[in-house]
C-alpha atoms as a PDB file:
ATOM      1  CA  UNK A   1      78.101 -13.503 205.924  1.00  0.00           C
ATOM      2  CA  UNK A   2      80.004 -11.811 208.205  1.00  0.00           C
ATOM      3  CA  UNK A   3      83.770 -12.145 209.986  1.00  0.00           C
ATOM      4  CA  UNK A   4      86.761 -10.940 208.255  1.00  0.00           C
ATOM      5  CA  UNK A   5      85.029  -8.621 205.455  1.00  0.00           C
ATOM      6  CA  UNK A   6      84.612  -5.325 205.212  1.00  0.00           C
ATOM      7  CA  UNK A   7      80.530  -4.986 205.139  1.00  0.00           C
ATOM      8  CA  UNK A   8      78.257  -7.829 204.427  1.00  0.00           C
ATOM      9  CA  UNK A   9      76.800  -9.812 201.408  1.00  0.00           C
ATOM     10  CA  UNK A  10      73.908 -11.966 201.914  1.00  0.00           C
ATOM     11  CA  UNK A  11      73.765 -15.352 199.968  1.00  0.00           C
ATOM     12  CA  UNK A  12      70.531 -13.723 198.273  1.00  0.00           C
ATOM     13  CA  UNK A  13      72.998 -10.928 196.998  1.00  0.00           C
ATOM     14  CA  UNK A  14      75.562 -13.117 196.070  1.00  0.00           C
ATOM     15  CA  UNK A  15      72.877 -15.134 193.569  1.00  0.00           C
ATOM     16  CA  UNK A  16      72.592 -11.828 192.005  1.00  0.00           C
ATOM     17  CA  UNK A  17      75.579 -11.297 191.406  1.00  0.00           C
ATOM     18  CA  UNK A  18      76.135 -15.039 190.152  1.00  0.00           C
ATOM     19  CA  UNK A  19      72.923 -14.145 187.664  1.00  0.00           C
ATOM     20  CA  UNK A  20      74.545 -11.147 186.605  1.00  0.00           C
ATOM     21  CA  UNK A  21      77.813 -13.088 185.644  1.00  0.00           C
ATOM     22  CA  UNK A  22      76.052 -16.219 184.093  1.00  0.00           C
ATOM     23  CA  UNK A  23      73.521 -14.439 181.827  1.00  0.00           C
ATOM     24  CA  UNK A  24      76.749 -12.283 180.267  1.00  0.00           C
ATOM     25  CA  UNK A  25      78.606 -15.270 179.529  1.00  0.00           C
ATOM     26  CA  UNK A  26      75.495 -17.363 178.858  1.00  0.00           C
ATOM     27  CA  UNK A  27      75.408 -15.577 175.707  1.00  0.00           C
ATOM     28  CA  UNK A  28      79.204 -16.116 174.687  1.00  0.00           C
ATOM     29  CA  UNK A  29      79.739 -19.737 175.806  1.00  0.00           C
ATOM     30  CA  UNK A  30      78.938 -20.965 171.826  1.00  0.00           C
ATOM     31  CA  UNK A  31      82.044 -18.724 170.950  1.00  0.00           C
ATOM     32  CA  UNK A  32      84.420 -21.126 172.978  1.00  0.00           C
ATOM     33  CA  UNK A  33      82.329 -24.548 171.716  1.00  0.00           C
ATOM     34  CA  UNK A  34      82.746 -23.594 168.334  1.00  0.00           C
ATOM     35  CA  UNK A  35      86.362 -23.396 168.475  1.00  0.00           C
ATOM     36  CA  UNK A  36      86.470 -26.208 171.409  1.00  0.00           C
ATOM     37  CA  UNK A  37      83.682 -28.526 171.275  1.00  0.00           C
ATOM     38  CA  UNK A  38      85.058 -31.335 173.197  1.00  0.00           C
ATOM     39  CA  UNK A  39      85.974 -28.951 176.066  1.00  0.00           C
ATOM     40  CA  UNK A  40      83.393 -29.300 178.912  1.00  0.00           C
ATOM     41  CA  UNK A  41      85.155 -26.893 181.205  1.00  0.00           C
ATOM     42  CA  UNK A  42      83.637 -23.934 180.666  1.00  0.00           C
ATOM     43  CA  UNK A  43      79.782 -25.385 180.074  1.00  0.00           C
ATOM     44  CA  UNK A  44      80.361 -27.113 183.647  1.00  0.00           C
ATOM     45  CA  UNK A  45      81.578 -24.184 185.027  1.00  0.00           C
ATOM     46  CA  UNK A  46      78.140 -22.447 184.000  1.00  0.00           C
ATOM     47  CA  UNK A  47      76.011 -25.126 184.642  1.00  0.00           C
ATOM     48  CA  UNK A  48      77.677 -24.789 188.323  1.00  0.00           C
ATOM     49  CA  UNK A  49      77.162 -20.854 188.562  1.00  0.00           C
ATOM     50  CA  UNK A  50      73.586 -21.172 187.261  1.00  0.00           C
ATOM     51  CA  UNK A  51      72.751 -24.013 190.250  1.00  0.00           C
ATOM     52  CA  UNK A  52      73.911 -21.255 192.782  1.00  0.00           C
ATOM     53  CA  UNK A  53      72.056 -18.375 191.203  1.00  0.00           C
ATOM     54  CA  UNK A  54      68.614 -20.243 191.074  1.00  0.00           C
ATOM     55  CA  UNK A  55      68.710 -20.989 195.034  1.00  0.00           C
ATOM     56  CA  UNK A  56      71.480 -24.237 195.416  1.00  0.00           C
ATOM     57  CA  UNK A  57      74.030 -23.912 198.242  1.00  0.00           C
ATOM     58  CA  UNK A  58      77.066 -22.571 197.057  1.00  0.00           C
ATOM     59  CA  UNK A  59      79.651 -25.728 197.241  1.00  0.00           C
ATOM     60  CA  UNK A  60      83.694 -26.537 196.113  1.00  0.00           C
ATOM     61  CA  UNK A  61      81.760 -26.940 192.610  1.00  0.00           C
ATOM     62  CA  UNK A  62      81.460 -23.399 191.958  1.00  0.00           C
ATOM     63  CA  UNK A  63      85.175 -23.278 193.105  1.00  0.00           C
ATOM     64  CA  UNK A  64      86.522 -26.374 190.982  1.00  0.00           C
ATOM     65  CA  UNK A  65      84.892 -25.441 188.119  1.00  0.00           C
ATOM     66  CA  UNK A  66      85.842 -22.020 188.252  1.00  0.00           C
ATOM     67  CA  UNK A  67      89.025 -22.837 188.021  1.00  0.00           C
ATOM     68  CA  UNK A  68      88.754 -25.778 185.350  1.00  0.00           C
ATOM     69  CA  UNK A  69      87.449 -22.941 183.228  1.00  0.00           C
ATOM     70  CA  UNK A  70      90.245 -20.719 183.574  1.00  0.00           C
ATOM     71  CA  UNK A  71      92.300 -23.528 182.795  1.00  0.00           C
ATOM     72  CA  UNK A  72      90.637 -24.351 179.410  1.00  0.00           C
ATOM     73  CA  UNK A  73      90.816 -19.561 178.862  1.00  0.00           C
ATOM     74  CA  UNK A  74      94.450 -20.688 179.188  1.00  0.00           C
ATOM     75  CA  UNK A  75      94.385 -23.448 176.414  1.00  0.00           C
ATOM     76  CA  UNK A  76      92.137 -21.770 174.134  1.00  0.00           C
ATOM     77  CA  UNK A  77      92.735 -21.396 170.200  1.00  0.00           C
ATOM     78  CA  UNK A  78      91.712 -18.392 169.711  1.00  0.00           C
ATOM     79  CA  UNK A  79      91.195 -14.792 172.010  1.00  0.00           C
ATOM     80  CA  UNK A  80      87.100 -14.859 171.777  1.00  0.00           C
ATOM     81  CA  UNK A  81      87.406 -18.363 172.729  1.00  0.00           C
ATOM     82  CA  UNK A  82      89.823 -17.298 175.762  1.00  0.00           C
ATOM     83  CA  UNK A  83      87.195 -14.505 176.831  1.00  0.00           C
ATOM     84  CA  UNK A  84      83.894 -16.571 176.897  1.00  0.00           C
ATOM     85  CA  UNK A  85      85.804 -19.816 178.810  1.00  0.00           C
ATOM     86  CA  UNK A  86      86.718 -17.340 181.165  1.00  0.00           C
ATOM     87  CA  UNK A  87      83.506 -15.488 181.360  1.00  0.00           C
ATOM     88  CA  UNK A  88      82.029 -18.706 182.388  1.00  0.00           C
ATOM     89  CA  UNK A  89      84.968 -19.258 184.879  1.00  0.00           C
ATOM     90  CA  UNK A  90      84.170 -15.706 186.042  1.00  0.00           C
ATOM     91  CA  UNK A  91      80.344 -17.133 186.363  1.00  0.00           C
ATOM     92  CA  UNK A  92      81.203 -19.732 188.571  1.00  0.00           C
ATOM     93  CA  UNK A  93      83.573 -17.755 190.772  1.00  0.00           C
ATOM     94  CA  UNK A  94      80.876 -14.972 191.465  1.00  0.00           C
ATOM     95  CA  UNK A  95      79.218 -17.304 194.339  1.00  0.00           C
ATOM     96  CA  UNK A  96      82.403 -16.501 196.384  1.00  0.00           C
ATOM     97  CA  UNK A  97      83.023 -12.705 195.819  1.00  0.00           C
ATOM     98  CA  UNK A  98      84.376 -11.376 198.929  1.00  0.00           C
ATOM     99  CA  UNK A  99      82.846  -8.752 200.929  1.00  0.00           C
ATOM    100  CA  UNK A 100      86.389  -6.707 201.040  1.00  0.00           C
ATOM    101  CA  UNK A 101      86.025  -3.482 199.853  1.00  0.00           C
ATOM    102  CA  UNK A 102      89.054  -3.511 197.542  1.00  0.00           C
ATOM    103  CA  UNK A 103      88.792  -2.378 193.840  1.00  0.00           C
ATOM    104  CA  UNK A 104      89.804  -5.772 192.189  1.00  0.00           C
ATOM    105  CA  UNK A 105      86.601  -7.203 193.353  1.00  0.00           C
ATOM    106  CA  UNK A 106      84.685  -5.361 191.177  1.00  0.00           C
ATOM    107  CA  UNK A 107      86.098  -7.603 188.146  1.00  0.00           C
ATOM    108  CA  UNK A 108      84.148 -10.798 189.726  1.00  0.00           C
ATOM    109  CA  UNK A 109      80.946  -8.797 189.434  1.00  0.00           C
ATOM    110  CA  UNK A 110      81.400  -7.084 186.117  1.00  0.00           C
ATOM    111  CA  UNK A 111      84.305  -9.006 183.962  1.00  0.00           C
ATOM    112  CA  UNK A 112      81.929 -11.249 182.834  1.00  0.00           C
ATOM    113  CA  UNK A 113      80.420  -8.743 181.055  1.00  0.00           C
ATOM    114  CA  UNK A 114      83.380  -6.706 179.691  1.00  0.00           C
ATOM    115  CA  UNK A 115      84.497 -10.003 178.347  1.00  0.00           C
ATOM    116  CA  UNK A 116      81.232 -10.832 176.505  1.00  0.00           C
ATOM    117  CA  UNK A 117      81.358  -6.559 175.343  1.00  0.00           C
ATOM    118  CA  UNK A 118      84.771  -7.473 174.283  1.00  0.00           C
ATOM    119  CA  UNK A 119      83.960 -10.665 172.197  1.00  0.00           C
ATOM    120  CA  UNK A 120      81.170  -8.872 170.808  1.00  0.00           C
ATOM    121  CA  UNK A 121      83.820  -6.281 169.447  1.00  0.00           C
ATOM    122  CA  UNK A 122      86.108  -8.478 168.157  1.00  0.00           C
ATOM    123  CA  UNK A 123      83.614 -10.181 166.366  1.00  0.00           C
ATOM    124  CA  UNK A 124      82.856  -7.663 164.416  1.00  0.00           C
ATOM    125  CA  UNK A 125      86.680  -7.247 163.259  1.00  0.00           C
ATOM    126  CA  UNK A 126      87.530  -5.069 166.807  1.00  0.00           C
ATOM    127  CA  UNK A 127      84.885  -1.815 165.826  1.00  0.00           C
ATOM    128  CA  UNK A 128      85.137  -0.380 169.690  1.00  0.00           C
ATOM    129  CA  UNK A 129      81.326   0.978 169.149  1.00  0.00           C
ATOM    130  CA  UNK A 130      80.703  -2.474 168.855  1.00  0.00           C
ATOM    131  CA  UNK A 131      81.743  -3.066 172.253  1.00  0.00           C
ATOM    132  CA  UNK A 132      81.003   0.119 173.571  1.00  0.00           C
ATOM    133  CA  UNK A 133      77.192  -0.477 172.353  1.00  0.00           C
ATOM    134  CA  UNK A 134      77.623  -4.322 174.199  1.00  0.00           C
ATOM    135  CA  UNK A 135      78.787  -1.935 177.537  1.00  0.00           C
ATOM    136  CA  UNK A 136      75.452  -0.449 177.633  1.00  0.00           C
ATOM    137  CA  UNK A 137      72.711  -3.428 177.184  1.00  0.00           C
ATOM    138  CA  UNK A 138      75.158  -4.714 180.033  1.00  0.00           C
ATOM    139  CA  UNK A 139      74.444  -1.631 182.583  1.00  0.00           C
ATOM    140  CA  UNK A 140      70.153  -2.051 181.315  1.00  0.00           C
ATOM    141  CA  UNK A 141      70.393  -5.587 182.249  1.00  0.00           C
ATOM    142  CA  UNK A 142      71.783  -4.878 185.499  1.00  0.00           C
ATOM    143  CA  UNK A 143      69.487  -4.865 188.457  1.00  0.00           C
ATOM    144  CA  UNK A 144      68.715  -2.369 191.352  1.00  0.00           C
ATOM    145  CA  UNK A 145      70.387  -5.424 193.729  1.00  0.00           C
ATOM    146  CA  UNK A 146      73.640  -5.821 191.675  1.00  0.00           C
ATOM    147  CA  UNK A 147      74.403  -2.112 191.988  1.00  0.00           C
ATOM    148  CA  UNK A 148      73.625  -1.906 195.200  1.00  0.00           C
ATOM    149  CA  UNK A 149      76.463  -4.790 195.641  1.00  0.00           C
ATOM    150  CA  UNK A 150      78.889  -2.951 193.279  1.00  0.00           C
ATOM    151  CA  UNK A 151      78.904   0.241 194.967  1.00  0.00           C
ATOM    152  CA  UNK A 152      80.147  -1.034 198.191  1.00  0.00           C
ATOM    153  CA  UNK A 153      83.408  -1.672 196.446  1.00  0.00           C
ATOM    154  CA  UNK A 154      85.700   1.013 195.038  1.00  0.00           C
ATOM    155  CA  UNK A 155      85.522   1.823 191.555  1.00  0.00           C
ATOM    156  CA  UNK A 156      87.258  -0.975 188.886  1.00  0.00           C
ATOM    157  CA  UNK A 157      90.966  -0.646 188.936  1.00  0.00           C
ATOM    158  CA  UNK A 158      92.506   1.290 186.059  1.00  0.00           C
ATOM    159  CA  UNK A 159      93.872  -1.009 183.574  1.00  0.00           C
ATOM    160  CA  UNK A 160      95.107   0.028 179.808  1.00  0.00           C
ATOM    161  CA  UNK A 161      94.098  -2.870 178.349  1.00  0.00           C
ATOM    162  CA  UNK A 162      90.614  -2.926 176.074  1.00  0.00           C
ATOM    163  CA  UNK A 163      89.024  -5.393 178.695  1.00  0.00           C
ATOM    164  CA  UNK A 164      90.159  -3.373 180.956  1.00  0.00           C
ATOM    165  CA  UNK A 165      88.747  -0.151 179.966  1.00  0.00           C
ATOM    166  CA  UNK A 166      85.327  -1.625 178.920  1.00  0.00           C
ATOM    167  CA  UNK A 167      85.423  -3.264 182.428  1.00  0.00           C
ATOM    168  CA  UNK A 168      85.990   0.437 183.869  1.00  0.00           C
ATOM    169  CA  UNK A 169      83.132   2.069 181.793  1.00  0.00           C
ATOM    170  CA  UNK A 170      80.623  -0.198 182.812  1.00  0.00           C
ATOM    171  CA  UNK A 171      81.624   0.328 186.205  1.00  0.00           C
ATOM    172  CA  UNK A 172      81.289   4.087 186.147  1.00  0.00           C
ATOM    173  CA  UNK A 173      78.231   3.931 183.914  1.00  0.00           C
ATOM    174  CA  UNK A 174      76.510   1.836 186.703  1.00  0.00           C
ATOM    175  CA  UNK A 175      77.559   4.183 189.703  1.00  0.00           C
ATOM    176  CA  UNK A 176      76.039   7.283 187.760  1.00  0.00           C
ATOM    177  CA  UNK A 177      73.626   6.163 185.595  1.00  0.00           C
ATOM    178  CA  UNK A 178      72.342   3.105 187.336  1.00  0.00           C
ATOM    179  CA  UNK A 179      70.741  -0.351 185.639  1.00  0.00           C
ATOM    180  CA  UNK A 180      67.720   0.848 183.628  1.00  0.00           C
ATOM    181  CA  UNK A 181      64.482   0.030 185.103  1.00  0.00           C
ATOM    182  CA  UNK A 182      63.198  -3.439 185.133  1.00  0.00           C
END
């Protein structure tokens, strides 16, 4: 991939990200079909980032239903349900994460994941270890591959809100501490 960017990502990298993204909200998507089961969106919106992580071309499917997911975040009853749909909208989105070295790219590679950390937390009736704990099985499951990817960005942007913040310590905990070994 290159013209226009900053350094390159490969297609290969890309799917890793993507993998990264749709195994973090794999694991919240029943949060948003409790509260919405006739709402597709977000399932779609998987279904699409998972196609493009195990080896499809990367289409205006990821894009669509990227968006239709973020669409049903905006519509949703409740703020777990908001977090997974968008997770999954997050999923989707990852197959086009632009090789510009600009700090609020780093929330298509890790928000996924501070979203699922932060649905974990208020789950348990908003206990911050709770989500703090969630932070780090997110920086063991990441790979070698999707660090590699993150640290060509700047560090996540500052931002005072709890997503925020989780989002910003799994950043830093992957730039010094790395994924654990696979």
């Amino acid at each position: 991939m290159t013209g226009g960017s900053d350094f390159d990502l490969t297609m290969d990298e890309l799917r890793v990200v993507a993998r990264y993204a749709a195994e973090c909200a794999q694991e919240v998507l029943p949060v948003f079909e409790r509260t919405h089961p006739a709402d597709a969106r977000p399932r779609a919106a998987l279904d699409a980032a998972w196609l493009f992580a195990e080896g499809a071309r990367r289409t205006m499917l990821q894009r669509t239903a990227s968006l239709d997911a973020h669409r049903a975040a905006k519509d949703a009853a409740t703020e777990s349900a908001r977090l997974a749909a968008r997770a999954a909208g997050d999923a989707a989105a990852a197959a086009y994460l632009h090789p510009i070295a600009k700090a609020h790219q780093v929330g298509h590679i890790l928000r996924a994941a501070a979203c699922a950390a932060l649905i974990a937390e208020l789950e348990a009736d908003g206990d911050e270890a709770v989500g703090d704990a969630a932070v780090e099985r997110y920086r063991q499951r990441a790979t070698p591959e999707l660090v590699d990817v993150l640290t060509r960005y700047p560090a996540a942007p500052s931002d005072r809100s709890r997503l925020g913040r989780l989002m910003s310590a799994l950043d830093a905990a992957l730039r010094q501490d790395g994924p654990t070994a696979r």
